[in-house]
Protein backbone atom coordinates (compact mmCIF):
# COMPACT_ATOMS: atom_id res chain seq x y z
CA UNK A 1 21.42 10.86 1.87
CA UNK A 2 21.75 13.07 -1.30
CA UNK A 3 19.38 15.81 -2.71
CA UNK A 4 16.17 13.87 -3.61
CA UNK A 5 15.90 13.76 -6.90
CA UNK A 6 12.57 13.54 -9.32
CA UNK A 7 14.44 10.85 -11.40
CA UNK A 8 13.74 8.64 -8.37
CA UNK A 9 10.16 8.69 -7.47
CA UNK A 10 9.03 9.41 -10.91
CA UNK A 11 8.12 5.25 -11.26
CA UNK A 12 5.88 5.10 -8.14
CA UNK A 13 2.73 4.30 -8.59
CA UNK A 14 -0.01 6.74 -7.00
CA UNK A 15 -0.92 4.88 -3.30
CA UNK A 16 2.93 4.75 -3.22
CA UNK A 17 3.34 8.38 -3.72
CA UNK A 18 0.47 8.87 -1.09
CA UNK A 19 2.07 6.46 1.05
CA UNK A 20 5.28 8.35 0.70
CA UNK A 21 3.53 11.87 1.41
CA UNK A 22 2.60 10.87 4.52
CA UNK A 23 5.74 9.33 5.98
CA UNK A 24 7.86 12.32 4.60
CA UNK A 25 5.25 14.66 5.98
CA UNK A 26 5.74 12.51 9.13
CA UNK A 27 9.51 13.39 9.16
CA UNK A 28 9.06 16.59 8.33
CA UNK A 29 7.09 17.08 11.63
CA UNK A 30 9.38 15.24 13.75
CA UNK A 31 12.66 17.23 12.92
CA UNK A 32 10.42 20.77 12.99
CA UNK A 33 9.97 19.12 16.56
CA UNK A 34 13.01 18.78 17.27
CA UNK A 35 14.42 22.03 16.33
CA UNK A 36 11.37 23.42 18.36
CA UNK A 37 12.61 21.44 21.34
CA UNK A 38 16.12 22.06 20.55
CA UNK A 39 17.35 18.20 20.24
CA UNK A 40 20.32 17.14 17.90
CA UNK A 41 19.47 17.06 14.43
CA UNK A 42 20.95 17.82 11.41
CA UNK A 43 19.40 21.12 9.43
CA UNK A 44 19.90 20.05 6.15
CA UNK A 45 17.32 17.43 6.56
CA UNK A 46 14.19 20.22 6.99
CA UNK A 47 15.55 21.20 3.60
CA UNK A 48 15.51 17.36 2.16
CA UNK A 49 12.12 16.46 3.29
CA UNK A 50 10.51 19.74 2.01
CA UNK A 51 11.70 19.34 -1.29
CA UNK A 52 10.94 15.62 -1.68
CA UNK A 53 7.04 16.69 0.07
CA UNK A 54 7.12 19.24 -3.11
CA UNK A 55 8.13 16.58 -5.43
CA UNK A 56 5.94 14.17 -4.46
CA UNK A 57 2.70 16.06 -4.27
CA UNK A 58 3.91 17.63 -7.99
CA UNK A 59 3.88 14.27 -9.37
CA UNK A 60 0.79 13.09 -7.84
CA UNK A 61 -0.69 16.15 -9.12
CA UNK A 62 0.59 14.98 -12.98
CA UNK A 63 -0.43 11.33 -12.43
CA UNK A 64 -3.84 12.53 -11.43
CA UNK A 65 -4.29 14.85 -14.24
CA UNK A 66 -3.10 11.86 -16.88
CA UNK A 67 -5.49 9.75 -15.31
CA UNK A 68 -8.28 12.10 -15.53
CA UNK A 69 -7.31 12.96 -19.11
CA UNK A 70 -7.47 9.65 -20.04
CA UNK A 71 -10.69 9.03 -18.26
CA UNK A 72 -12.38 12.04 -20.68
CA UNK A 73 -10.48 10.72 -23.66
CA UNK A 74 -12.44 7.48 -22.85
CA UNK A 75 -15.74 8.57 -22.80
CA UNK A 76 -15.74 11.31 -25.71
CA UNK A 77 -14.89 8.31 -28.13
């Protein structure tokens, strides 16, 4: 597993995205567990998931916004 990159999730839809939040939050609890608890793990994946959580939530954020813009553009004409 590689950097995440923004090139990759950038064609989800918006339930995937919020799908996706929630699993990588999911991860992202179970490996802070794990270092809490002191278990095997490898470090660089804390790293991984917090920058794909950042990514994700930034393009739900954009989506969001487009869809709102559109959704004034609408009813001003």
């Amino acid at each position: 597993m590689g950097i995440p990159k923004f090139t990759d999730i950038i064609s989800l839809s918006t339930t995937e995205i919020s799908k996706a939040i929630i699993e990588t939050e999911n991860q992202l609890f179970s490996l802070r567990f794990k270092k809490a608890t002191r278990q095997t793990f490898k470090p660089h994946e804390i790293t991984y998931a917090k920058r794909r959580l950042a990514q994700l939530k930034t393009l739900l954020t954009v989506k969001l916004k487009e869809l709102d813009q559109e959704e004034k553009d609408v009813l001003n004409n």
